[in-house]
Protein backbone atom coordinates (compact mmCIF):
# COMPACT_ATOMS: atom_id res chain seq x y z
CA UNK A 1 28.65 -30.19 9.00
CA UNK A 2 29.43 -26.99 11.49
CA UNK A 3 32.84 -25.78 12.09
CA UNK A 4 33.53 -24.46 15.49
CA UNK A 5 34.83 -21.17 15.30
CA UNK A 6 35.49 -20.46 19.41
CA UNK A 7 34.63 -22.04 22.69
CA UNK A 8 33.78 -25.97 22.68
CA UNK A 9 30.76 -27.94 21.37
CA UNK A 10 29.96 -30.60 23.05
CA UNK A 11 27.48 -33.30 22.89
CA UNK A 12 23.98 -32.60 24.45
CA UNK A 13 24.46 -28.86 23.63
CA UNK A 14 21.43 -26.90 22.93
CA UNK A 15 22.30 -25.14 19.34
CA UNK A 16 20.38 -22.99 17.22
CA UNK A 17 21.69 -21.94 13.33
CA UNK A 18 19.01 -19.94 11.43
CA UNK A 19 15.77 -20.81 12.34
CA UNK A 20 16.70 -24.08 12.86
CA UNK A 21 16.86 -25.45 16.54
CA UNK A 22 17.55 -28.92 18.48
CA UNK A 23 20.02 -30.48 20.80
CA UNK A 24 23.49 -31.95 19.56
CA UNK A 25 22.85 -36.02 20.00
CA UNK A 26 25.64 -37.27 17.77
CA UNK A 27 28.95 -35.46 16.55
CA UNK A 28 31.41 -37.51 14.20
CA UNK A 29 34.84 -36.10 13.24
CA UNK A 30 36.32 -35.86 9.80
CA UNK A 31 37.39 -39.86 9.98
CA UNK A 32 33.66 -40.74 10.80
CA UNK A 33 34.90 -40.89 14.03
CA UNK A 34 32.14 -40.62 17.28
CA UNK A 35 33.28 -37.31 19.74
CA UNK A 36 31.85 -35.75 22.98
CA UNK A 37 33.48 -32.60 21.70
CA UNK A 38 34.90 -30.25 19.19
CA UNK A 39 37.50 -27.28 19.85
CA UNK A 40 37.92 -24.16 17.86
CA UNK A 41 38.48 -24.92 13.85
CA UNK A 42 37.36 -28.48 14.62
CA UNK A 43 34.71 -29.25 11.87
CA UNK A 44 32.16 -32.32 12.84
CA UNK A 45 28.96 -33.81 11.36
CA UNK A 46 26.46 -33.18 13.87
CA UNK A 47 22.72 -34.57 14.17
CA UNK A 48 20.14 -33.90 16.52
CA UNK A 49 18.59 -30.35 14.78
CA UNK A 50 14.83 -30.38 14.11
CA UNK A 51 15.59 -28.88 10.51
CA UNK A 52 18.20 -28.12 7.60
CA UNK A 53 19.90 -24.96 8.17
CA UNK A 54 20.81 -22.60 5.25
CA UNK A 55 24.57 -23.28 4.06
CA UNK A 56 26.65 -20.32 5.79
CA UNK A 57 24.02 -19.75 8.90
CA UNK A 58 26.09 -19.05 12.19
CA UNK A 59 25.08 -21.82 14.79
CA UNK A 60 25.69 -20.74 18.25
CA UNK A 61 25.46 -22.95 21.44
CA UNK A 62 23.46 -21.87 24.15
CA UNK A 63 22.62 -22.81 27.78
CA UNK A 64 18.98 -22.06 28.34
CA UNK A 65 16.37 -23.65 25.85
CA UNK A 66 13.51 -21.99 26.24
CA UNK A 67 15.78 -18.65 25.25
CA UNK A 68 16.54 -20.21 22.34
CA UNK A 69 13.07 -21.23 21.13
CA UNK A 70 11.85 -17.94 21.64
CA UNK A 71 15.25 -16.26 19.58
CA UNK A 72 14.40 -18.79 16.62
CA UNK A 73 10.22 -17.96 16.81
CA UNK A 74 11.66 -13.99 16.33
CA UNK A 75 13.99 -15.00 13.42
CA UNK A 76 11.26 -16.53 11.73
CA UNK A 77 9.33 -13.95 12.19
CA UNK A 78 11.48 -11.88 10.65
CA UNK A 79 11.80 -14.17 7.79
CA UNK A 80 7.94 -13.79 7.10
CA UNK A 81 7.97 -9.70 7.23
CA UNK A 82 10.82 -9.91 4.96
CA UNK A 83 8.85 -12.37 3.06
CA UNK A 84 5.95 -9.92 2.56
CA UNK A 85 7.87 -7.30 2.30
CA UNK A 86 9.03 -8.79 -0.91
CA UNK A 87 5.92 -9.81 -2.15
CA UNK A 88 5.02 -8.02 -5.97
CA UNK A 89 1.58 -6.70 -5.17
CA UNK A 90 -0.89 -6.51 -8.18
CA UNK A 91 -0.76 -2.93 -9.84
CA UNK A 92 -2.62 -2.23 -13.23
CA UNK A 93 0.87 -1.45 -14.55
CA UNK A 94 2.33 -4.93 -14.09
CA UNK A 95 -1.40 -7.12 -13.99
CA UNK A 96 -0.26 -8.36 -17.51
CA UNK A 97 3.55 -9.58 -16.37
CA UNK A 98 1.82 -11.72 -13.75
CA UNK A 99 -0.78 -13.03 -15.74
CA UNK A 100 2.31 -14.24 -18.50
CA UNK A 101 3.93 -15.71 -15.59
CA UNK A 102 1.12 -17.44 -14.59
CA UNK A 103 1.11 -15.86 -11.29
CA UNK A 104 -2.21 -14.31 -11.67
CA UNK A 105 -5.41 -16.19 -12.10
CA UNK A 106 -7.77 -13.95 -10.40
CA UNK A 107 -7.73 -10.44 -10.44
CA UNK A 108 -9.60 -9.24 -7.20
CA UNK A 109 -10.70 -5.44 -7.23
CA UNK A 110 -13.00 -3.70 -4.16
CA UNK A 111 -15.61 -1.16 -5.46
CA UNK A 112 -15.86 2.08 -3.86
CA UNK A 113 -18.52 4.74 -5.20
CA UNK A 114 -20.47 7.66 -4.01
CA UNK A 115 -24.13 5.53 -4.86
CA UNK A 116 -25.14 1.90 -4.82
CA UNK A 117 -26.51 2.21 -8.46
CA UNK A 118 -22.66 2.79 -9.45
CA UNK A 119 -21.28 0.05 -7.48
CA UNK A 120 -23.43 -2.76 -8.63
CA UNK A 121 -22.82 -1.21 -12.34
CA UNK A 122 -19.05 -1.45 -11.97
CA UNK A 123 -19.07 -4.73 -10.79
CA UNK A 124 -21.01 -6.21 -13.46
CA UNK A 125 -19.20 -4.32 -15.82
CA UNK A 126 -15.51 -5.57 -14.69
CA UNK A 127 -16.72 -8.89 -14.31
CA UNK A 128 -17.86 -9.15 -17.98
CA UNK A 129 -13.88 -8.66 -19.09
CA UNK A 130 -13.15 -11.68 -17.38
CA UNK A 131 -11.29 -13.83 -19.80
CA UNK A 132 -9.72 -17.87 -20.34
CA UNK A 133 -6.53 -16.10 -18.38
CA UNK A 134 -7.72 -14.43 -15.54
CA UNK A 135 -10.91 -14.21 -13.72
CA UNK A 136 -12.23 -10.49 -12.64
CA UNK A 137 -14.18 -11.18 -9.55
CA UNK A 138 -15.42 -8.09 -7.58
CA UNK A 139 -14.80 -9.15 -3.69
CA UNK A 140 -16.35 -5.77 -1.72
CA UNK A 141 -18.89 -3.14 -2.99
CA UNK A 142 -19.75 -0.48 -0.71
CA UNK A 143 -20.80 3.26 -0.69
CA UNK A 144 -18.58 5.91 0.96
CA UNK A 145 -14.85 6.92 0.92
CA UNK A 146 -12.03 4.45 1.02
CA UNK A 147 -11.71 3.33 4.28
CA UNK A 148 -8.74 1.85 6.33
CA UNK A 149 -10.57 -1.23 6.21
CA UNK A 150 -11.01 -1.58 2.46
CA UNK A 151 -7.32 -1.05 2.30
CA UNK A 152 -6.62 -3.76 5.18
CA UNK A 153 -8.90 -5.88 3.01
CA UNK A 154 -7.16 -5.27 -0.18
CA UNK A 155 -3.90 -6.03 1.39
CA UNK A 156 -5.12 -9.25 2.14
CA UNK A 157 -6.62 -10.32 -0.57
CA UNK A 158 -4.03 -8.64 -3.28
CA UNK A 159 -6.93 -6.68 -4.66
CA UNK A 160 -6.74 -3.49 -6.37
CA UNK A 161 -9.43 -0.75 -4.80
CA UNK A 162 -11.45 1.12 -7.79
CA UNK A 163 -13.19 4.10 -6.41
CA UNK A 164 -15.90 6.36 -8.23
CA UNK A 165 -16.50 9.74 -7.14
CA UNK A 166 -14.96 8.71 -3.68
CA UNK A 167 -11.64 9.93 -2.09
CA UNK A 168 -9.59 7.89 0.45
CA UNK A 169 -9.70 8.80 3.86
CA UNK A 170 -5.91 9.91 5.20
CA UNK A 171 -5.21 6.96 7.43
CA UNK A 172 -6.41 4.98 4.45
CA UNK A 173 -4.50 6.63 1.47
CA UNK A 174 -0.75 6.43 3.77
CA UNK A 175 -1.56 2.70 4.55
CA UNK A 176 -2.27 1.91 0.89
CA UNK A 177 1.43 3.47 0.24
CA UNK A 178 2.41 1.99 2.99
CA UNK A 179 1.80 -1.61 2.05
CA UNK A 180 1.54 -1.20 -1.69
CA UNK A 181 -2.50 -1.25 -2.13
CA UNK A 182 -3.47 -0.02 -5.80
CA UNK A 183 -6.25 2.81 -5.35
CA UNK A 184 -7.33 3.65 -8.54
CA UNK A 185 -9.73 6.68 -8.53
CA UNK A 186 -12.22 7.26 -11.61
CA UNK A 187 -15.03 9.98 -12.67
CA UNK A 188 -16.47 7.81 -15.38
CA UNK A 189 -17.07 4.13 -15.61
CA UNK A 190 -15.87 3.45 -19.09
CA UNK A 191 -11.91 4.71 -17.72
CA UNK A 192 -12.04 1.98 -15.44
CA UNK A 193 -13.12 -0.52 -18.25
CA UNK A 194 -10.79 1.05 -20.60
CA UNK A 195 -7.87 0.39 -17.90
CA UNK A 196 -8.26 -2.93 -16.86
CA UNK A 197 -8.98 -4.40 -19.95
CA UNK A 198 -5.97 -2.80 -21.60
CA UNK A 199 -3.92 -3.65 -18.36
CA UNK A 200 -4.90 -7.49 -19.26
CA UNK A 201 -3.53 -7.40 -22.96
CA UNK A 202 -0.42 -5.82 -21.78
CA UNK A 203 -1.63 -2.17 -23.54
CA UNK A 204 -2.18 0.04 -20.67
CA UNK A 205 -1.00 3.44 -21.94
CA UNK A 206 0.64 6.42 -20.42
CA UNK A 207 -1.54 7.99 -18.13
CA UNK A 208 -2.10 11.49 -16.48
CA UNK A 209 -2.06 11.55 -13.28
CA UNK A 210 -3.33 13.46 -10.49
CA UNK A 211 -0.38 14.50 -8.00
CA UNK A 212 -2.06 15.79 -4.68
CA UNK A 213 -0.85 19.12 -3.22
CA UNK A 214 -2.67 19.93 0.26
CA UNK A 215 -6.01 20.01 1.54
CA UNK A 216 -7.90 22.95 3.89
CA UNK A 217 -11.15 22.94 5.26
CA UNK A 218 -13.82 25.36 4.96
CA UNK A 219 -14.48 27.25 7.98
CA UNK A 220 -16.26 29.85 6.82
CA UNK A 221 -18.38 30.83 4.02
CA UNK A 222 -18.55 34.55 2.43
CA UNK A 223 -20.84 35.79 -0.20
CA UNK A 224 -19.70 39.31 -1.68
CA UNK A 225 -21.37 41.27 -4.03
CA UNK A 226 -19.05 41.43 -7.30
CA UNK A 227 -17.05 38.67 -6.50
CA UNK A 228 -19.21 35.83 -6.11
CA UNK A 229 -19.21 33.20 -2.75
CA UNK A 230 -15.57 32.87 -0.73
CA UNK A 231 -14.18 30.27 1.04
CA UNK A 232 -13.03 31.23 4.01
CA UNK A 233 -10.02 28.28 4.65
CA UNK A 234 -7.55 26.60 7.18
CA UNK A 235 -4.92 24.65 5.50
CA UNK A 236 -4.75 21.09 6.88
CA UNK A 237 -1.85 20.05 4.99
CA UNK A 238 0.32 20.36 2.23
CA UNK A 239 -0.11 23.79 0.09
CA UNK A 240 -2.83 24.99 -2.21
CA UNK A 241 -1.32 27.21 -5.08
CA UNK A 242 -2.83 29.55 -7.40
CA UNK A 243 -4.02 27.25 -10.37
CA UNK A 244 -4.33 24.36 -8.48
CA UNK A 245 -7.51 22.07 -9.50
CA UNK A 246 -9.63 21.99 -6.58
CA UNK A 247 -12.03 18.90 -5.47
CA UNK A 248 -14.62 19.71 -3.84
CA UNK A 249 -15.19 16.67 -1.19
CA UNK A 250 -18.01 16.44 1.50
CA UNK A 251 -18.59 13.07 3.26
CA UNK A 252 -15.78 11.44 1.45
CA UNK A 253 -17.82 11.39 -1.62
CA UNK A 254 -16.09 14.44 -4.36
CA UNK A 255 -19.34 16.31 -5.14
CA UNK A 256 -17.16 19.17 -7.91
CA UNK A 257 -13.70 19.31 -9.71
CA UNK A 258 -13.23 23.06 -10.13
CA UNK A 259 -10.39 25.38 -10.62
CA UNK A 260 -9.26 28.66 -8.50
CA UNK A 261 -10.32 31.46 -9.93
CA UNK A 262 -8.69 33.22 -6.25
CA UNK A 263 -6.44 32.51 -3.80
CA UNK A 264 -5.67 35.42 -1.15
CA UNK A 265 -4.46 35.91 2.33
CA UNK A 266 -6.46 38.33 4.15
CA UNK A 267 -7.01 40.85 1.30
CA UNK A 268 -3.82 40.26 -0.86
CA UNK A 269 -3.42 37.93 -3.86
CA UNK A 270 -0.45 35.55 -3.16
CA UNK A 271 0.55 32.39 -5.68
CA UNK A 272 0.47 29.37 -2.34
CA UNK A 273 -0.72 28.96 1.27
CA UNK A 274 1.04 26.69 3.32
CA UNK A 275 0.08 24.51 5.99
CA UNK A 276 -1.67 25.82 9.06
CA UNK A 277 -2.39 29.13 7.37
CA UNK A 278 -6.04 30.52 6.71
CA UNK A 279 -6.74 31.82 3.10
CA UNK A 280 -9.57 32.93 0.87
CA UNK A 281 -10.55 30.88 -2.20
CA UNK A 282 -13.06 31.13 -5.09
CA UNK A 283 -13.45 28.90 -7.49
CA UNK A 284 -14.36 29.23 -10.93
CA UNK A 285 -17.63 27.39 -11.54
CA UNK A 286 -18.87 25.48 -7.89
CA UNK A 287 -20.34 27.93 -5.45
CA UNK A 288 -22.40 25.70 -3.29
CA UNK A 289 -20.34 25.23 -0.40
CA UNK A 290 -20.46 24.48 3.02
CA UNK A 291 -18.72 25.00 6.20
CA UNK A 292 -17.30 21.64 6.65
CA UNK A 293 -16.18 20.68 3.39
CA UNK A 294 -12.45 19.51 2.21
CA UNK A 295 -11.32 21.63 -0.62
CA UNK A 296 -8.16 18.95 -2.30
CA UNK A 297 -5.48 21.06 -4.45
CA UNK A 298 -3.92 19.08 -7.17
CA UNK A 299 -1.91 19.33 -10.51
CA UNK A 300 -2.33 17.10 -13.46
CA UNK A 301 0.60 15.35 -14.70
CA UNK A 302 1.46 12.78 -17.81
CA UNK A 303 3.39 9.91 -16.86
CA UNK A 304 4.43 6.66 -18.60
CA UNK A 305 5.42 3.47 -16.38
CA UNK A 306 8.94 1.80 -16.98
């Protein structure tokens, strides 16, 4: 039943309401009653469209059918992104809600680790904690950074990415935010054990986190005597700050986790360097640097999930 709100409806009309399209074949009035057309506040049972509409959708009438196929393909469309868009991906923090609402039966995870030795030891090792619930199964094992791809893949698939020793590339760590992707990042094999099992029984437990701050490049690198070796720097993005923990990444593979022991701009000690800046840095323990390599500033912070 439509009610015609202006202009007239007539019989053979083209009309589209929603996503639903067709062309008005029969109209009946409120006494059953067969019409060619309806007026303005005129309600009528109509039939002729190819599917239900939603109670509420606005039906308009319109002259040139193809137009109107093409409005209703973009409307669903729509309807899909909006879809996705509302689509719970699978995080560690809620695995265990969607495993007691029977939403999750497998739990698909992509391995990402500096060597091959620590790939095929992770996935044997998170497939062992499958249980009668949910399934681990390891889809992707590969050496190397996290890639856009791995992300694309894990989007796809609903997986979670576990990485080992391995950073995400920076088209690959804003599409993961982007579209919800998990990256979980781990120094140690047992963690990532530890954290998916717990995450299965519904026990993860507050976690420190690592909150990124900026990363520079090595340009240059300085060896003076009483000081030790100096990065010579060029801030990509971000800031780095005085007691910033530094990574120490070449390749995409992290290769030290260091502190500052130094941070100066040409020869004076300041407490940050923004972006686009050159600095100095030393580091307290990790000397063997290169020209080339990514130094990433970060803090570590505690933090419990709602």
């Amino acid at each position: 039943t439509v009610l015609v709100q202006n202009g007239t409806l007539r019989t053979g009309d083209v009309i589209i309401a929603g996503t639903a399209l067709g062309r008005v074949r029969v109209m009946l009035d409120d006494h059953g009653q067969h019409v060619e057309e309806a007026g303005p506040s005129v309600p009528v049972e109509i039939t002729g469209l190819a599917e239900v509409p939603s109670a509420g959708d606005t039906f308009n009438a319109v002259e040139d059918e193809r137009l109107a196929r093409e409005l209703v393909e973009q409307r669903r469309h729509e309807q899909k992104e909006e879809a996705f868009k509302s689509y719970q991906k699978v995080t560690l923090d809620n695995l265990f809600s969607q495993i007691a609402e029977g939403e999750m039966k497998e739990l698909p995870i992509i391995v990402k680790a500096d060597v091959m030795g620590s790939v095929e030891a992770v996935r044997q090792s998170l497939e062992k904690i499958s249980n009668e619930e949910v399934r681990v199964r390891v889809i992707h094992g590969a050496v190397g950074a996290v890639s856009e791809s791995d992300v694309m893949l894990a989007e796809a698939s609903n997986a979670i990415i576990v990485g080992f020793n391995v950073r995400p590339d920076p088209v690959a760590k804003e599409n993961a935010e982007q579209s919800g992707v998990e990256i979980r990042l781990y120094r140690i094999i047992y963690d990532a054990i530890e954290d998916v099992t717990a995450a299965m029984k519904g026990m993860l437990a507050p976690k420190y986190k690592d909150v990124d701050l900026g990363r520079a490049e090595i340009r240059q690198v300085y060896k003076i005597t009483g000081v030790g070796v100096v990065a010579g720097c060029y801030v990509l993005d971000g800031k780095i700050t005085r007691n910033a923990n530094i990574r120490v990444v070449r390749d995409g593979i992290i290769i030290a986790d260091d502190k500052l022991s130094s941070l100066k701009r040409f020869k004076d000690d300041v407490r940050e360097v923004a972006s686009g800046y050159e600095c100095g840095m030393t580091m307290e323990k990790f000397n063997d640097i290169k020209e080339g390599d990514i130094l990433e500033a970060y803090v570590v912070e505690e933090y419990r999930e709602d």
